[in-house]
Protein backbone atom coordinates (compact mmCIF):
# COMPACT_ATOMS: atom_id res chain seq x y z
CA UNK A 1 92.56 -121.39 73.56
CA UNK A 2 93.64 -118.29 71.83
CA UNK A 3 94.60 -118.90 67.99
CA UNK A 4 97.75 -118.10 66.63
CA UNK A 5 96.74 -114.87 64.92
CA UNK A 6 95.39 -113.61 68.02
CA UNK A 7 98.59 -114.01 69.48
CA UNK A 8 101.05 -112.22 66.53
CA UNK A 9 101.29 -108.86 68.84
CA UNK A 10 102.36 -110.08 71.54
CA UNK A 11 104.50 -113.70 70.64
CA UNK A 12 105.66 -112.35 67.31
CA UNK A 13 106.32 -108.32 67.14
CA UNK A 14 109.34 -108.41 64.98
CA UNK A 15 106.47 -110.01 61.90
CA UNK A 16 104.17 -107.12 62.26
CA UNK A 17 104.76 -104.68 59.61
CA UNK A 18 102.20 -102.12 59.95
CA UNK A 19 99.05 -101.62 62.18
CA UNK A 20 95.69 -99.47 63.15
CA UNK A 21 92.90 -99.39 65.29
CA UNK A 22 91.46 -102.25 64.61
CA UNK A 23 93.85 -104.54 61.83
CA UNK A 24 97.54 -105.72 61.78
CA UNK A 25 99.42 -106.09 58.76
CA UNK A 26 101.97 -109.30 59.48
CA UNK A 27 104.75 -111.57 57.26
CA UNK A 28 103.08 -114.59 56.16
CA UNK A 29 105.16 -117.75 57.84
CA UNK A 30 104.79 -119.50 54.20
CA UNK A 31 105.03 -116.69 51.92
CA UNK A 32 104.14 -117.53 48.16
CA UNK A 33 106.92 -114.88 47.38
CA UNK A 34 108.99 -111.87 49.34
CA UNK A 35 106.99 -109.71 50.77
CA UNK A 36 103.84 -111.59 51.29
CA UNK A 37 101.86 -110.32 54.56
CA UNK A 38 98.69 -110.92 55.76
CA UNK A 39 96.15 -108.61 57.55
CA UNK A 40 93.61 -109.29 59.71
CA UNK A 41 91.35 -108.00 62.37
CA UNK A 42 92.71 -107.69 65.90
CA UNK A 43 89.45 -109.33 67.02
CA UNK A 44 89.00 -112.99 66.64
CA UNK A 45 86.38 -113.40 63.73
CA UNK A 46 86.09 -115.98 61.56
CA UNK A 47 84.08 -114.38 58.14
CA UNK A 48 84.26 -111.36 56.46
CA UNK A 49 80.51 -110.79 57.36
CA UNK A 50 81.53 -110.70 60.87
CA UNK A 51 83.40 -107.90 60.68
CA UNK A 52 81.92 -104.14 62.04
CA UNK A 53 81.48 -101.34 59.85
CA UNK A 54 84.81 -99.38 61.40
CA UNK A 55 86.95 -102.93 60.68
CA UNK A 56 86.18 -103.23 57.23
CA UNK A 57 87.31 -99.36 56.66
CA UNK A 58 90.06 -100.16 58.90
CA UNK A 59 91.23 -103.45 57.04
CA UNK A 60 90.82 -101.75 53.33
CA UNK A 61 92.51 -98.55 54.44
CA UNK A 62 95.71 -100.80 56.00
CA UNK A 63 95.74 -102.83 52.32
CA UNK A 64 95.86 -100.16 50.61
CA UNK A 65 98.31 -98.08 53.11
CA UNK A 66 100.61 -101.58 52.96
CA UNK A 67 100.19 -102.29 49.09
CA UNK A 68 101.77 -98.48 48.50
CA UNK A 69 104.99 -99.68 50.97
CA UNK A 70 105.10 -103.17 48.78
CA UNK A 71 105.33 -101.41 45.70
CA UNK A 72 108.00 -98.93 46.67
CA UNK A 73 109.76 -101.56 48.58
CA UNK A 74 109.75 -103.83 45.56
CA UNK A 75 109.73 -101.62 43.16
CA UNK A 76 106.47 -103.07 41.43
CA UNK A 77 103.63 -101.43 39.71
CA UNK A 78 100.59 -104.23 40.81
CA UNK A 79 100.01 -106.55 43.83
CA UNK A 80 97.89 -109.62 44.52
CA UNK A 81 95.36 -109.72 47.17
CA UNK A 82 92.69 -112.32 47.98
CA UNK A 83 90.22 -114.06 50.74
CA UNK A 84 89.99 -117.47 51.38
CA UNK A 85 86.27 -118.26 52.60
CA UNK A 86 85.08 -121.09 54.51
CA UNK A 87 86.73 -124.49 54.82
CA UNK A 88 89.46 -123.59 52.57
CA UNK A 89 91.05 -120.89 55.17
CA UNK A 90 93.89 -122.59 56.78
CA UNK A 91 93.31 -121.09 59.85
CA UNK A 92 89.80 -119.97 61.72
CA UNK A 93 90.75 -116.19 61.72
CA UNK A 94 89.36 -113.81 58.93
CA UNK A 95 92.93 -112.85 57.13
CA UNK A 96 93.52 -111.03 53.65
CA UNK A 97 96.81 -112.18 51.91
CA UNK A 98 98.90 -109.41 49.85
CA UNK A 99 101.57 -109.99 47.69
CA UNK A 100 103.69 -107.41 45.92
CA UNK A 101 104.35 -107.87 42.26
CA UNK A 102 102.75 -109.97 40.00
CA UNK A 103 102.06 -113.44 40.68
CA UNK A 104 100.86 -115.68 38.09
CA UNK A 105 97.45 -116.39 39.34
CA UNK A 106 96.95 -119.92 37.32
CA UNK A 107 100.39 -120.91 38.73
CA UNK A 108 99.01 -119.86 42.48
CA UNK A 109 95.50 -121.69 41.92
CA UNK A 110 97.02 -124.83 41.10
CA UNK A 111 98.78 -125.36 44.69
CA UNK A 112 94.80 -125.64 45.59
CA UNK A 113 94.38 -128.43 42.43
CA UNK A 114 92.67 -126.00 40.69
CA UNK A 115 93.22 -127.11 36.39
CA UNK A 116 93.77 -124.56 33.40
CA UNK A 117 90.58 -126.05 32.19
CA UNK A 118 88.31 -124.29 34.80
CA UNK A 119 90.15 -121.00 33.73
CA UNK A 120 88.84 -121.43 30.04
CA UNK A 121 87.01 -119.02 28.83
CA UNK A 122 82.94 -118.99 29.08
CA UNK A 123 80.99 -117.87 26.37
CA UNK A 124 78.44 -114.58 27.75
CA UNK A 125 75.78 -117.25 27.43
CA UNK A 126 77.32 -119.63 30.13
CA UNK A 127 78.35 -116.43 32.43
CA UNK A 128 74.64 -115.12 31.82
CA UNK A 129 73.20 -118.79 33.08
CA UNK A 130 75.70 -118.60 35.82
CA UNK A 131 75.00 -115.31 36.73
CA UNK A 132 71.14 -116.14 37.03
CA UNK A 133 72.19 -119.33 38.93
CA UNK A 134 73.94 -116.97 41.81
CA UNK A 135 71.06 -114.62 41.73
């Protein structure tokens, strides 16, 4: 069964904003503000790893091309953009979500329970022990 992103060309035209080879730029159905979109890779993939060489210049060269149209169309200076990985993604398709203007990022982590206390600033010594912990 095809998902619902694989779909948006051809069920939903009048949603797709902007396109390329490779990506379409879309309105998000449950926009955190005006002018939220999403874009995502015409092929079905579900991680960013997943993606070819020519999608990932595709998909960063359509964010950038639709965050300059946000901006003017909103008449905004900054956007937000970000990636939810893994089990978190609401659907199985790789998708990047772009908002124009600012949006209070503490106000948009706590839809996903996310506390001001986890924001709190770290010392360098706890980012240093984290930071060895990734490596």
């Amino acid at each position: 069964m095809e998902c619902d992103f694989c779909k948006i060309e051809k069920i939903e035209k009048e949603l797709v904003v902007d396109y390329n080879k490779t990506c379409i730029a879309f309105m998000c159905i449950e926009p955190l503000k005006e002018g939220h979109l999403l874009i995502i890779p015409r092929r079905h993939v579900k991680e960013i790893d997943e993606l070819t060489k020519e999608e990932v210049y595709d998909l960063t060269g359509l964010i950038a091309k639709v965050d300059k149209t946000l901006q003017k169309t909103y008449n905004v200076t900054t956007s937000l953009s970000y990636i939810k990985h893994g089990t978190a993604k609401s659907k199985e398709h790789f998708h990047v979500h772009l908002i124009p203007g600012f949006v209070p990022i503490r106000q948009a982590l706590a839809a996903y329970n996310f506390s001001a206390k986890e924001r709190d600033r770290r010392s360098l010594e706890e980012l240093a022990a984290v930071a060895n912990k990734i490596k």
